[in-house]
Structure formats: structure tokens, C-alpha cells
PDB file of N, CA and C in Angstrom:
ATOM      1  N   UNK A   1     104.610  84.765 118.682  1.00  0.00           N
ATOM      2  CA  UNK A   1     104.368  85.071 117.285  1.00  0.00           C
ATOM      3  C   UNK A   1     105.652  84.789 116.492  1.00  0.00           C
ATOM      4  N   UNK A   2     105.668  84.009 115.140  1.00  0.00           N
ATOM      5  CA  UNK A   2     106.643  83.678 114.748  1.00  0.00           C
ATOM      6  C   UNK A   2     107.235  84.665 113.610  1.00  0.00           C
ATOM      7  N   UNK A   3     108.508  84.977 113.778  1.00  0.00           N
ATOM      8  CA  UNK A   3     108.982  86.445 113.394  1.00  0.00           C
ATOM      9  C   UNK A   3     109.316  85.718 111.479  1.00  0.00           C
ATOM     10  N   UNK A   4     107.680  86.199 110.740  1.00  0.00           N
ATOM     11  CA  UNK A   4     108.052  86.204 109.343  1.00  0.00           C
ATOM     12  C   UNK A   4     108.469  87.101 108.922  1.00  0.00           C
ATOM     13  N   UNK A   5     108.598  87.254 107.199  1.00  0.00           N
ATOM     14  CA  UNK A   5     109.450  88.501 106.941  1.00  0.00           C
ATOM     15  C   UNK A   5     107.900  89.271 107.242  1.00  0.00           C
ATOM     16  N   UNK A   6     106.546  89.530 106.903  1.00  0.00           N
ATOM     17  CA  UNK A   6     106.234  90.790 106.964  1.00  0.00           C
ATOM     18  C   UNK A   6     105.969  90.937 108.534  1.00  0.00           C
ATOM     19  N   UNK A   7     106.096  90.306 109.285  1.00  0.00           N
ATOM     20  CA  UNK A   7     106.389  90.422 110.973  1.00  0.00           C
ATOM     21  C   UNK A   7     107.657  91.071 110.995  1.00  0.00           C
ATOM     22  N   UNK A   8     108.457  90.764 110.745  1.00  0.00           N
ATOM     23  CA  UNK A   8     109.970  91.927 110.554  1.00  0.00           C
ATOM     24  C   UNK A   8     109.502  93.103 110.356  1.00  0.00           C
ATOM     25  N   UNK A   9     108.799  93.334 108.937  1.00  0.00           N
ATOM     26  CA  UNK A   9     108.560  94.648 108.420  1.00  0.00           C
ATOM     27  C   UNK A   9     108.103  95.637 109.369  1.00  0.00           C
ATOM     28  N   UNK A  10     107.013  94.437 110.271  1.00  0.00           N
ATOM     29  CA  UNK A  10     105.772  95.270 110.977  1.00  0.00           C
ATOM     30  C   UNK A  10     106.719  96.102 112.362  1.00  0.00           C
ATOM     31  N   UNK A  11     107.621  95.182 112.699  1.00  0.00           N
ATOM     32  CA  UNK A  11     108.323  95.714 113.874  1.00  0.00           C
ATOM     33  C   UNK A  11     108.891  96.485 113.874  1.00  0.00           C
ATOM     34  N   UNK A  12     109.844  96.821 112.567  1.00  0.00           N
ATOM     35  CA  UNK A  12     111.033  97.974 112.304  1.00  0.00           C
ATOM     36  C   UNK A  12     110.395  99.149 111.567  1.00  0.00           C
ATOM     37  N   UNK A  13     108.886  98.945 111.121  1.00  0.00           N
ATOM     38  CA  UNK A  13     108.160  99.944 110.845  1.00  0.00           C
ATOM     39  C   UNK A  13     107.626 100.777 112.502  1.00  0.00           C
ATOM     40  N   UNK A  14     106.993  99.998 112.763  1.00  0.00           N
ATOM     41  CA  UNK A  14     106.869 100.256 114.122  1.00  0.00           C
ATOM     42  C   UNK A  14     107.850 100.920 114.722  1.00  0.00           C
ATOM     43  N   UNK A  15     108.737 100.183 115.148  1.00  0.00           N
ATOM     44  CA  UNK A  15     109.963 101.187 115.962  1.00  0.00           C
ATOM     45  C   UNK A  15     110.114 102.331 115.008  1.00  0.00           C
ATOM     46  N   UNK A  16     110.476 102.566 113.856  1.00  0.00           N
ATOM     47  CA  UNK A  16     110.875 103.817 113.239  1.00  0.00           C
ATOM     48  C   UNK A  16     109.528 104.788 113.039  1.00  0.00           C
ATOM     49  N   UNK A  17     108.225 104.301 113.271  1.00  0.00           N
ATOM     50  CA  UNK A  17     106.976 105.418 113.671  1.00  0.00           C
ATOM     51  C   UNK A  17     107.564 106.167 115.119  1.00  0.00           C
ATOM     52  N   UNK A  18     107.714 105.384 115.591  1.00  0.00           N
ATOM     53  CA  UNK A  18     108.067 105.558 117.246  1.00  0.00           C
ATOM     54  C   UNK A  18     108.939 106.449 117.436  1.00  0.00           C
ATOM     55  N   UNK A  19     110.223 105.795 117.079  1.00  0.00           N
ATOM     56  CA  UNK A  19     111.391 106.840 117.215  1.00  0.00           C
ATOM     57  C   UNK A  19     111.737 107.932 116.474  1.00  0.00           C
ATOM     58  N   UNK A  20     111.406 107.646 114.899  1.00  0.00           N
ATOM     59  CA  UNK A  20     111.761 109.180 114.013  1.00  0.00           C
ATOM     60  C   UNK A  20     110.592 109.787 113.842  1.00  0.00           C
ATOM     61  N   UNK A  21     109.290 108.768 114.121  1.00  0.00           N
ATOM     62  CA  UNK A  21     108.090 110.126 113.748  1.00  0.00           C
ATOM     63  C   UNK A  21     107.370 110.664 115.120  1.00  0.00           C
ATOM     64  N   UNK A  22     108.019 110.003 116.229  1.00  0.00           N
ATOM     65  CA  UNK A  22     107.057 110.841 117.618  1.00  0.00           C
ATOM     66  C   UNK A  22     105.525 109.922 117.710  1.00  0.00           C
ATOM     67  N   UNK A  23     105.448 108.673 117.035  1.00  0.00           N
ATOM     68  CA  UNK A  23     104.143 108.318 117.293  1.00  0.00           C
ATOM     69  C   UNK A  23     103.969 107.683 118.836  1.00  0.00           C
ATOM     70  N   UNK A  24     103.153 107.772 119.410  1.00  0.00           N
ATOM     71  CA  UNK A  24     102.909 107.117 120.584  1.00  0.00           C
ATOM     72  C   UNK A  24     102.726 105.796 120.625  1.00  0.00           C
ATOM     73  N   UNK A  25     103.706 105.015 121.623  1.00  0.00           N
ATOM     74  CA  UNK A  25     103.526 103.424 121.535  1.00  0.00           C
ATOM     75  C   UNK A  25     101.604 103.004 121.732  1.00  0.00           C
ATOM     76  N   UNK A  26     101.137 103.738 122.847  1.00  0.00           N
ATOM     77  CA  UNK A  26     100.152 103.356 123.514  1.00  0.00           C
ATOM     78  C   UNK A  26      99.142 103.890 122.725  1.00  0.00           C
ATOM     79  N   UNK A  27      99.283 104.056 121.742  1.00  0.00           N
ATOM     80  CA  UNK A  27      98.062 104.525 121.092  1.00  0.00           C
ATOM     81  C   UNK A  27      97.807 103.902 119.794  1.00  0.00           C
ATOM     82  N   UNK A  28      99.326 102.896 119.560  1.00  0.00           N
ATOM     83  CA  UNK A  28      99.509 101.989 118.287  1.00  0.00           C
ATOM     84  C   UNK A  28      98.575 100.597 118.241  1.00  0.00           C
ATOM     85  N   UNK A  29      97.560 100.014 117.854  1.00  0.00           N
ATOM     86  CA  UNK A  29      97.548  98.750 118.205  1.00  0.00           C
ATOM     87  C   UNK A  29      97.779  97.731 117.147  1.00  0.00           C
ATOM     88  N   UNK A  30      98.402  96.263 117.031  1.00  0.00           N
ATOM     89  CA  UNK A  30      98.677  95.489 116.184  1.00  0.00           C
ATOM     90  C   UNK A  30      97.645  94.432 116.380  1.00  0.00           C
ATOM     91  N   UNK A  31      97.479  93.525 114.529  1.00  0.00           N
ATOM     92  CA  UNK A  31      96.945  92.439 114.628  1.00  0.00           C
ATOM     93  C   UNK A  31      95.149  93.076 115.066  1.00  0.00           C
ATOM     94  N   UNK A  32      94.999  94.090 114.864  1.00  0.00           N
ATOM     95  CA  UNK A  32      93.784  94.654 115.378  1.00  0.00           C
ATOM     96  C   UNK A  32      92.521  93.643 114.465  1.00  0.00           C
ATOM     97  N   UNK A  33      91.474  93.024 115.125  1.00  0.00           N
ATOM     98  CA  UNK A  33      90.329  92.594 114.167  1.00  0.00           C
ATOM     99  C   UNK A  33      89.167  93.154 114.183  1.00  0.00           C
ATOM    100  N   UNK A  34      89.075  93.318 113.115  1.00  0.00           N
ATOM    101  CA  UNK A  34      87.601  93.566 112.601  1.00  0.00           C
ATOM    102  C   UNK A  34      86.573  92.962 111.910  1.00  0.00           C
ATOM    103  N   UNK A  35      85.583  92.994 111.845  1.00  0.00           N
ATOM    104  CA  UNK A  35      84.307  92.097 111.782  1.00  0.00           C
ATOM    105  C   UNK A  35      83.064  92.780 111.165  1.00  0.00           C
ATOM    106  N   UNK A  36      83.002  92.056 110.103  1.00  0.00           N
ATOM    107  CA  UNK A  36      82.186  92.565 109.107  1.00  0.00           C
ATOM    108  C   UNK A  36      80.842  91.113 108.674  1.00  0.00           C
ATOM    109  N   UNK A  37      79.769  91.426 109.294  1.00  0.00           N
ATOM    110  CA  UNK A  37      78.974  89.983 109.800  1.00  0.00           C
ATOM    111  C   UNK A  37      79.770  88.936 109.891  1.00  0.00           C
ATOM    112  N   UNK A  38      79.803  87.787 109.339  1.00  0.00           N
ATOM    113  CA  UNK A  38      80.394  86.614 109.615  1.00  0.00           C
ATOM    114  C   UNK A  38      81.903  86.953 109.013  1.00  0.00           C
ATOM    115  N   UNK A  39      82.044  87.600 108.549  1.00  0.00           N
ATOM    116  CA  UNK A  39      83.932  87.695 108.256  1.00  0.00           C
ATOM    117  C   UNK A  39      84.592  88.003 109.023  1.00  0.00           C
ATOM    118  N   UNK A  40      85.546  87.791 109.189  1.00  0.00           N
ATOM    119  CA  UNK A  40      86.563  88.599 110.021  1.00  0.00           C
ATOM    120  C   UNK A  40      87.490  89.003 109.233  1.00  0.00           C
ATOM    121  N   UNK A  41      88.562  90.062 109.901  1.00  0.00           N
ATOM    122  CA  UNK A  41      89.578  91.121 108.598  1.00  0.00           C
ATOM    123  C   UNK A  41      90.569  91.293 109.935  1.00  0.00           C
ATOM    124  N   UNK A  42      91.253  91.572 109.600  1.00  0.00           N
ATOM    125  CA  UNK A  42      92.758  91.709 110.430  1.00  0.00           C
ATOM    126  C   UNK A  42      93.703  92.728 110.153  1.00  0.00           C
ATOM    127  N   UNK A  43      93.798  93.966 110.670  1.00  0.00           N
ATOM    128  CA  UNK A  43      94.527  95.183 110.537  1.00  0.00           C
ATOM    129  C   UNK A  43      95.676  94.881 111.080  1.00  0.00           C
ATOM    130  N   UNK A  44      96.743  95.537 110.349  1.00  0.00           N
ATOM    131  CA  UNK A  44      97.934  94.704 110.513  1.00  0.00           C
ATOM    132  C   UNK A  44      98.578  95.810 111.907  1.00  0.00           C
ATOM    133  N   UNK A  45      98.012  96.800 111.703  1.00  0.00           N
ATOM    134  CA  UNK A  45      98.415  98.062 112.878  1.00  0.00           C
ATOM    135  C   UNK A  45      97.546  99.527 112.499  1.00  0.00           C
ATOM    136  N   UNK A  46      97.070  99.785 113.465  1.00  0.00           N
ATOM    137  CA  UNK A  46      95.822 101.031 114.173  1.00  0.00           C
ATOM    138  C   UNK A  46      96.423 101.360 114.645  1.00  0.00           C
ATOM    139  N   UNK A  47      96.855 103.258 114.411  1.00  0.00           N
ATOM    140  CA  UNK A  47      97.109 103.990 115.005  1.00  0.00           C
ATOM    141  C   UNK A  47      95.619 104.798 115.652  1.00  0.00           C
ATOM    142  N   UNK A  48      95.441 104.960 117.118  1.00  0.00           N
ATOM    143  CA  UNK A  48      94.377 105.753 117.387  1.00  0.00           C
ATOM    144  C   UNK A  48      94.506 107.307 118.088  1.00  0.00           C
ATOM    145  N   UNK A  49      93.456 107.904 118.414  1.00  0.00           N
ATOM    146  CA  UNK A  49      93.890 109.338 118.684  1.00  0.00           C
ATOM    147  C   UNK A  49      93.885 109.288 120.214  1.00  0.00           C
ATOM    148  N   UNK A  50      93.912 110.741 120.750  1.00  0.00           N
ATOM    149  CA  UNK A  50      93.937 110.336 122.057  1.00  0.00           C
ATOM    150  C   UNK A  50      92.258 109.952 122.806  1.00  0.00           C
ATOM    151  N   UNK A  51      91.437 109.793 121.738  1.00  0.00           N
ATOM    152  CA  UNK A  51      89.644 109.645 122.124  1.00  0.00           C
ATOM    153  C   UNK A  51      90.034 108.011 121.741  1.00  0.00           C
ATOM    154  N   UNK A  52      90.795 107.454 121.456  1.00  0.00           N
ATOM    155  CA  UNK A  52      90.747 106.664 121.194  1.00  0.00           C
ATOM    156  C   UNK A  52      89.851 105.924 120.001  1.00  0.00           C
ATOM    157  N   UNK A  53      89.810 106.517 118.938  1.00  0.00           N
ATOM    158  CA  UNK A  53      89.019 106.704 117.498  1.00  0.00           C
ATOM    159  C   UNK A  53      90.248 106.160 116.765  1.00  0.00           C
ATOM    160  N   UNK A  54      90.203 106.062 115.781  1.00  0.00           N
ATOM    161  CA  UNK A  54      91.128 104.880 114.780  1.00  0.00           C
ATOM    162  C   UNK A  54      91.658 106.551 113.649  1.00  0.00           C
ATOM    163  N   UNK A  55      92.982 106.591 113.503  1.00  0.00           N
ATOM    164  CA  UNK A  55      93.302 107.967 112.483  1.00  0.00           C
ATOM    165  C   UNK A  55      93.942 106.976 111.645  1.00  0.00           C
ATOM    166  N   UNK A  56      94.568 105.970 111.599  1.00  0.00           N
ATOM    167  CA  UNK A  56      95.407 105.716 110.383  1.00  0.00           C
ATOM    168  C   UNK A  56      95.791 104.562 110.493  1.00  0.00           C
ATOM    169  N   UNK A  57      95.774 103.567 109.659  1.00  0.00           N
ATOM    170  CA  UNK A  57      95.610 102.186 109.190  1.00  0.00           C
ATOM    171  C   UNK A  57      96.917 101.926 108.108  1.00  0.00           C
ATOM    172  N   UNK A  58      97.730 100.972 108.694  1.00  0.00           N
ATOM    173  CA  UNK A  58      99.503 100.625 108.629  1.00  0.00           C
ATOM    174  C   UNK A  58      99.288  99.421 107.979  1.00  0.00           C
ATOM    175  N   UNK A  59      99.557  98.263 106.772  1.00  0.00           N
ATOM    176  CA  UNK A  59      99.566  97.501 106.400  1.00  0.00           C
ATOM    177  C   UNK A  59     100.757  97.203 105.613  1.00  0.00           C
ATOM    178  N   UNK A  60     101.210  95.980 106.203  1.00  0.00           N
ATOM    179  CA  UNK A  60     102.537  95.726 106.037  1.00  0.00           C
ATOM    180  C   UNK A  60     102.513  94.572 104.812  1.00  0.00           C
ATOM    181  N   UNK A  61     103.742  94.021 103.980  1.00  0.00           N
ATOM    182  CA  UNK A  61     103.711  92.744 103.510  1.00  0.00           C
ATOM    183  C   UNK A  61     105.292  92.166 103.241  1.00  0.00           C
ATOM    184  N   UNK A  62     105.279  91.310 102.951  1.00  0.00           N
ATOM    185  CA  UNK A  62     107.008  90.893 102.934  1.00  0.00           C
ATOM    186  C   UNK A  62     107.851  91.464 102.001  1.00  0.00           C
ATOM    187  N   UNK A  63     109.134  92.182 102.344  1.00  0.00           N
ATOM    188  CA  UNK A  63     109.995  92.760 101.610  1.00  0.00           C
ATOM    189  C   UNK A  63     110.159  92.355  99.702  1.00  0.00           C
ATOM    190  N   UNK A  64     109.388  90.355  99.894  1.00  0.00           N
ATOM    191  CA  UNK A  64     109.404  89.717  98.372  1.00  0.00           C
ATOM    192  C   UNK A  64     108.578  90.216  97.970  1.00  0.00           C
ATOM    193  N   UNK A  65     107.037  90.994  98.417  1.00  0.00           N
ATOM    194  CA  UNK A  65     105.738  91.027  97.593  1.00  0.00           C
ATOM    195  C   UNK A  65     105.869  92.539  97.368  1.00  0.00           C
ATOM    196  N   UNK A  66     105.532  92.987  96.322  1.00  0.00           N
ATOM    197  CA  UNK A  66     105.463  94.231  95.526  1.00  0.00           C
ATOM    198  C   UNK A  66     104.075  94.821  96.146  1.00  0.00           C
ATOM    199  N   UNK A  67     104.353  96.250  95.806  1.00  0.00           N
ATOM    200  CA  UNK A  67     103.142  96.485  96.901  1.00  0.00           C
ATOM    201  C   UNK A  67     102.021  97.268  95.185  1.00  0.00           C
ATOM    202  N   UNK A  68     100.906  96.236  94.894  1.00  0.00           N
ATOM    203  CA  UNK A  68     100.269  96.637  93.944  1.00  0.00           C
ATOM    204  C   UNK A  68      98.666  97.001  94.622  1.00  0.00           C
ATOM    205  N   UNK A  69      98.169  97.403  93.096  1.00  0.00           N
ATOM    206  CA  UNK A  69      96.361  97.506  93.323  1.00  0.00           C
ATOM    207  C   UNK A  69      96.041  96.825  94.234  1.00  0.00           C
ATOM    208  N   UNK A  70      96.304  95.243  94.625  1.00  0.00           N
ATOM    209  CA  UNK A  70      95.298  94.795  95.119  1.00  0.00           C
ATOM    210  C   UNK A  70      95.502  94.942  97.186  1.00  0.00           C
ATOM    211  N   UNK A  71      97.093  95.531  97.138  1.00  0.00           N
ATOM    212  CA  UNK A  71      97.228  96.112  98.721  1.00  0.00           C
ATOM    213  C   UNK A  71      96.889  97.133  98.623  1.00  0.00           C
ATOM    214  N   UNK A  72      96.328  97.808  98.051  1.00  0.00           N
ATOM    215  CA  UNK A  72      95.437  99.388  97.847  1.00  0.00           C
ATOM    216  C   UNK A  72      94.323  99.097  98.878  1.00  0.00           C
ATOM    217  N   UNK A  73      93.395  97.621  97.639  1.00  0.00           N
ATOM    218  CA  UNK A  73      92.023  97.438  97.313  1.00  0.00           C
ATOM    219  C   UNK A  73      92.007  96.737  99.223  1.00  0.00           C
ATOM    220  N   UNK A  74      93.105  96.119  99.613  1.00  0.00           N
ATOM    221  CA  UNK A  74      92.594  95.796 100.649  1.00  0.00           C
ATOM    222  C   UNK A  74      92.852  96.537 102.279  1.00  0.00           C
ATOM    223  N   UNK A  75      93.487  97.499 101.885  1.00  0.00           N
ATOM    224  CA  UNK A  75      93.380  98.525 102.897  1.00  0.00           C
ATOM    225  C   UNK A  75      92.664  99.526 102.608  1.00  0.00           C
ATOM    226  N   UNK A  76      92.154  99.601 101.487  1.00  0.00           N
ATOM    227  CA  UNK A  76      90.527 100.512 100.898  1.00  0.00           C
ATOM    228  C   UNK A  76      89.454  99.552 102.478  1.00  0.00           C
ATOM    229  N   UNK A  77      89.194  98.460 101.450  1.00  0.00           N
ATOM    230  CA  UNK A  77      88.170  97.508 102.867  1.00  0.00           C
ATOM    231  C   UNK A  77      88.371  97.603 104.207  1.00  0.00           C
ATOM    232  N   UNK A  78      89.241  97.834 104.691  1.00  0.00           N
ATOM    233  CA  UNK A  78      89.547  97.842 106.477  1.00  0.00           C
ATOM    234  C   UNK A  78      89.142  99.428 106.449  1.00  0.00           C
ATOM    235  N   UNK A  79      89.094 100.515 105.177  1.00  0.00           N
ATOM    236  CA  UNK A  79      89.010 101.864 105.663  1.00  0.00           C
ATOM    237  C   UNK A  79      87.556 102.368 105.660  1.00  0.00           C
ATOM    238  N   UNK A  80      86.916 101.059 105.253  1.00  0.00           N
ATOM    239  CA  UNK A  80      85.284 101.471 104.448  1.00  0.00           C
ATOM    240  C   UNK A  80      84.508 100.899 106.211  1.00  0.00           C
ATOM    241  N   UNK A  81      85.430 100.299 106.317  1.00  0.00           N
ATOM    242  CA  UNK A  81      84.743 100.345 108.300  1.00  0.00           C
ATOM    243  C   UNK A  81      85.323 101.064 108.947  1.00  0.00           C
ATOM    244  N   UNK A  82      86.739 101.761 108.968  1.00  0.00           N
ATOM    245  CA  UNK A  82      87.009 102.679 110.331  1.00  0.00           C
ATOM    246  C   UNK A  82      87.062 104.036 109.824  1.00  0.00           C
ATOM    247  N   UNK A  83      87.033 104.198 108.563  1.00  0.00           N
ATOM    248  CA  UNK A  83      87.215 105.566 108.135  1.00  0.00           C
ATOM    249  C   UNK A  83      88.489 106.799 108.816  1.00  0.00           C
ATOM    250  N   UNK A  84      89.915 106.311 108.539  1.00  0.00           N
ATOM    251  CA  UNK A  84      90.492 107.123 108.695  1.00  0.00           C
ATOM    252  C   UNK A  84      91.232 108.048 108.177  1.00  0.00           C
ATOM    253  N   UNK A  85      91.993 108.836 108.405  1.00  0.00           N
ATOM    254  CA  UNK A  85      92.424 109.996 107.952  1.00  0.00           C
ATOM    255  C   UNK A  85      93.839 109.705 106.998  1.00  0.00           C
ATOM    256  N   UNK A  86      94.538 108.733 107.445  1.00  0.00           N
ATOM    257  CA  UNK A  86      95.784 108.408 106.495  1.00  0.00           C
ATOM    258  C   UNK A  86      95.445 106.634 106.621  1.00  0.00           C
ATOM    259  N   UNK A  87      96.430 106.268 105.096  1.00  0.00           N
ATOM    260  CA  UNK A  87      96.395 104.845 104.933  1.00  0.00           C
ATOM    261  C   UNK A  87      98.301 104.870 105.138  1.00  0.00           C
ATOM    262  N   UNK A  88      98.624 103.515 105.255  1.00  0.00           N
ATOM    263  CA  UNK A  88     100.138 103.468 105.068  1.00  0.00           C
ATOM    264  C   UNK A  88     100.104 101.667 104.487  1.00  0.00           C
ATOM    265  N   UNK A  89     101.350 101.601 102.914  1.00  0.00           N
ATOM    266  CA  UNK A  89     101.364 100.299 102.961  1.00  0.00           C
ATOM    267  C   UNK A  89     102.872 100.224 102.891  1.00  0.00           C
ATOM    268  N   UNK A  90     103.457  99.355 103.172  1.00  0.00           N
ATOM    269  CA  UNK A  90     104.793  99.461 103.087  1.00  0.00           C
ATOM    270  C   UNK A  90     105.483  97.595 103.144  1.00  0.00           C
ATOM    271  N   UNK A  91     106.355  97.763 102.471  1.00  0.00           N
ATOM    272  CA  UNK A  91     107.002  96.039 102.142  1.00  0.00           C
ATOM    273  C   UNK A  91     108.243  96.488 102.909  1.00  0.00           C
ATOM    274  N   UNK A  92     108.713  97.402 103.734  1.00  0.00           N
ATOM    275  CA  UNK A  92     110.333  97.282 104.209  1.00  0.00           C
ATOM    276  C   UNK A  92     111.060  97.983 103.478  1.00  0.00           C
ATOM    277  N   UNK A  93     110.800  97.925 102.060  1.00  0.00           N
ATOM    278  CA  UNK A  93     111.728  98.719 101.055  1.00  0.00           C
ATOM    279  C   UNK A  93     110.805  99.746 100.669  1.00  0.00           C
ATOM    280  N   UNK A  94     109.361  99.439 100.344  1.00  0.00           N
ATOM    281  CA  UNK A  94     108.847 100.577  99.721  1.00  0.00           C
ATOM    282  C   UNK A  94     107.541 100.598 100.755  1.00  0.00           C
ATOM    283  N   UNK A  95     107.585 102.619 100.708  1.00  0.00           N
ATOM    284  CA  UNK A  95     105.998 102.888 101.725  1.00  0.00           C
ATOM    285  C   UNK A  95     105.304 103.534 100.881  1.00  0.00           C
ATOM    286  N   UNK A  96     104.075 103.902 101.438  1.00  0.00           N
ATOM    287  CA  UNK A  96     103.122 104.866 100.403  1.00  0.00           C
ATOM    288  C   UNK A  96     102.319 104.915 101.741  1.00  0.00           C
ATOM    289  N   UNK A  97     102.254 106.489 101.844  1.00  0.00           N
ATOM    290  CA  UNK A  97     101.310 107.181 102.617  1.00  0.00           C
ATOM    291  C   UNK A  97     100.233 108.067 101.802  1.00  0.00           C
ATOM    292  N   UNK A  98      98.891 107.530 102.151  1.00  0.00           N
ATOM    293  CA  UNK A  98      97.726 108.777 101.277  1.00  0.00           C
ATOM    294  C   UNK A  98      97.363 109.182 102.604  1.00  0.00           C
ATOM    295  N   UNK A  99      96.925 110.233 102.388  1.00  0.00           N
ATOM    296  CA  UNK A  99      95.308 111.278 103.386  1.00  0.00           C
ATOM    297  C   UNK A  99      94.311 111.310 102.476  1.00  0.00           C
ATOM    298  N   UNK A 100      93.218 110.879 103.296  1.00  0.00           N
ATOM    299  CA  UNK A 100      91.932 110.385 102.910  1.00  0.00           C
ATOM    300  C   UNK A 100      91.264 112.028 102.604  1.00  0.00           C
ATOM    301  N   UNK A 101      90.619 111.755 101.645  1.00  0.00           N
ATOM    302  CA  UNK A 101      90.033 113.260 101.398  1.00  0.00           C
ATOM    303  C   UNK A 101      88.662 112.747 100.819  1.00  0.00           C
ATOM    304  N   UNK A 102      87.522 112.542 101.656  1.00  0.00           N
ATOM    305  CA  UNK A 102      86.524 111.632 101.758  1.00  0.00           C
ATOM    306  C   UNK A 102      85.386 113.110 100.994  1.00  0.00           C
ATOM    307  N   UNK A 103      85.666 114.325 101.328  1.00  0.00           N
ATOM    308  CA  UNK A 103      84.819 115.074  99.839  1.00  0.00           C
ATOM    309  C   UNK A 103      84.745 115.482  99.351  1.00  0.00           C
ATOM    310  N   UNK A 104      86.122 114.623  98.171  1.00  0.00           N
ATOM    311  CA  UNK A 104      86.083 114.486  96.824  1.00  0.00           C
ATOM    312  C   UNK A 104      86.490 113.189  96.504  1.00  0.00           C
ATOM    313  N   UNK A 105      85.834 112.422  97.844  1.00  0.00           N
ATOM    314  CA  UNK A 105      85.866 110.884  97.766  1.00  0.00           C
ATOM    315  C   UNK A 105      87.696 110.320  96.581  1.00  0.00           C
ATOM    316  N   UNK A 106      88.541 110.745  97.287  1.00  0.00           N
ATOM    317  CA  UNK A 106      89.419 110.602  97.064  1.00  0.00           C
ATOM    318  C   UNK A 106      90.922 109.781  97.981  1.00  0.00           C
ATOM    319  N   UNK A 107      91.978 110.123  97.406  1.00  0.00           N
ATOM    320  CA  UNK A 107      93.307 109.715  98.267  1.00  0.00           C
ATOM    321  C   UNK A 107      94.418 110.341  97.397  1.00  0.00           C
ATOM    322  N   UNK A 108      95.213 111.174  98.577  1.00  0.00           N
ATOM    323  CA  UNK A 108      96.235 111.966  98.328  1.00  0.00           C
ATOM    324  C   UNK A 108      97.699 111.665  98.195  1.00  0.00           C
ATOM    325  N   UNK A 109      98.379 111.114  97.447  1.00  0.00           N
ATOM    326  CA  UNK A 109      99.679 110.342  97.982  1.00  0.00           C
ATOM    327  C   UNK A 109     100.608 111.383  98.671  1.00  0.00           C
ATOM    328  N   UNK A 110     100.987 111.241  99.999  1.00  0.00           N
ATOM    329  CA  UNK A 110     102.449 111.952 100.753  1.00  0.00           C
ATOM    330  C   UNK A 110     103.756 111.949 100.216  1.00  0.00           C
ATOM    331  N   UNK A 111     104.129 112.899 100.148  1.00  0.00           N
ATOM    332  CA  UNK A 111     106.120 112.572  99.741  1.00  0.00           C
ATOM    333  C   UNK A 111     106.644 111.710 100.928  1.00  0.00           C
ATOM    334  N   UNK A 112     105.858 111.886 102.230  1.00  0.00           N
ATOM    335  CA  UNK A 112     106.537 111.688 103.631  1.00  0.00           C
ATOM    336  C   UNK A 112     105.548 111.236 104.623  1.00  0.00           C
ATOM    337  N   UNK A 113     106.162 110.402 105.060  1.00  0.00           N
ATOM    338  CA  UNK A 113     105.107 109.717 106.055  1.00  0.00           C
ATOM    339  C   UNK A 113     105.378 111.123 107.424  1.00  0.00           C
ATOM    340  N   UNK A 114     104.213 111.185 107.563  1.00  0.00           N
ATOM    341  CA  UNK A 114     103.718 112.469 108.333  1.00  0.00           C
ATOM    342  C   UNK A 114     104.275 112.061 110.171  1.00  0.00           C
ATOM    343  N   UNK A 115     105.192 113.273 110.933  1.00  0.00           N
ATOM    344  CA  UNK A 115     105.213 113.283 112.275  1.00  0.00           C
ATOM    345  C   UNK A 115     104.272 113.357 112.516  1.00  0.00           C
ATOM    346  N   UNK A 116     104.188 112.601 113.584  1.00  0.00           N
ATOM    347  CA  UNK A 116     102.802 112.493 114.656  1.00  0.00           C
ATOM    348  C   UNK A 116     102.591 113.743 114.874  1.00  0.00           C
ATOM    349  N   UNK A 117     102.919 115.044 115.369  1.00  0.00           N
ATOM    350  CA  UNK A 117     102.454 116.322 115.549  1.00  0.00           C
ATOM    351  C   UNK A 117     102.035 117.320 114.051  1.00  0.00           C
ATOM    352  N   UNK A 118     102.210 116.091 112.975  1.00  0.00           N
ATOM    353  CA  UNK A 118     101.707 117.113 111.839  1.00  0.00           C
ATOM    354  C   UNK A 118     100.513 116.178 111.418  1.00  0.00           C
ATOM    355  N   UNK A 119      99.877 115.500 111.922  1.00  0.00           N
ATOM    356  CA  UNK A 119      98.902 114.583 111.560  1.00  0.00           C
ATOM    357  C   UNK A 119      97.513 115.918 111.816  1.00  0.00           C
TER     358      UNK A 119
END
């Protein structure tokens, strides 16, 4: 895989889930696809639980691209098939963590991307 900038992002996000938040390597998966009839969609990283169920959906982009509406609108779509509990988007410089609060069909923004034992 050829190391672009949001491939950078994805890795040093990664390691710092790992090491400062306690997330489990083996429960992380990258490049994850999903399939929506003839489309296909590409999760940039799935965190799952230990049932192995999908909790939180990581979408990365290059440190140059600003992270607007439309990286919302497209980690909204990857969440309208796995339905999980936190979103994360992050460019390297800037993150944004919500918790899904599905009734009041909403999203909560975090001060802090959440330790794995406070998920």
C-alpha cells in the first residue's frame, strides 16, 4: 500500500487509538468494504466489539483537505449500514468524535476521543 498523506493519517491515528486510548489492535479493521447492491463503499477503519459487531467508524483524509459537511455526509452513509455507536473524522490536525444518539435521531460532538474502557 502506497504510504499517501491520508495513509499517514490512518496509521498515526491508529497507533495513537492503540497506545493512548487502550483500543485493541485485533478488533480494529482497515480498508473495511461494504456493499450496498451494486456499489461498493470503503471504511477507512472499523472498530468492532468483542461479538464482533461494528461500534465505531474512523475516517481519515489528508492533513491538505479540511474536514467539512460533506466528510460528515459520507460517514453518515457507511453509518446508515452498520449503525454504530461513535463516528470519528480526522485530517491529522483536526478530529471530531460524535456518539450516535439514534432516539432523538441525532449526533453528539465529544470534547475527547473516548478510552476504549469508557466506550
Amino acid at each position: 500500500m502506497a504510504l499517501t498523506p491520508e495513509e499517514w493519517v490512518r496509521q498515526h491515528f491508529v497507533h495513537f487509538l492503540i497506545e493512548q486510548k487502550g483500543y485493541p489492535k485485533g478488533l480494529m479493521g482497515n480498508e473495511v468494504e461494504l456493499r450496498v447492491g451494486d456499489k461498493r463503499l470503503r471504511c477507512d477503519t472499523l472498530l468492532y466489539n468483542k461479538e464482533a459487531a461494528p461500534r465505531m467508524i474512523i475516517e481519515y483524509k489528508a492533513p491538505t483537505i479540511q474536514l467539512q459537511q460533506k466528510t460528515f455526509d459520507q460517514i453518515s452513509v457507511y453509518n446508515l449500514l452498520l449503525k454504530v455507536d461513535y463516528l470519528i473524522v480526522s485530517n491529522g490536525l483536526q478530529h471530531y468524535c460524535c456518539k450516535m444518539d439514534y432516539e432523538h435521531q441525532r449526533y453528539i460532538f465529544l470534547k475527547d476521543i473516548p478510552d476504549y474502557e469508557n466506550l
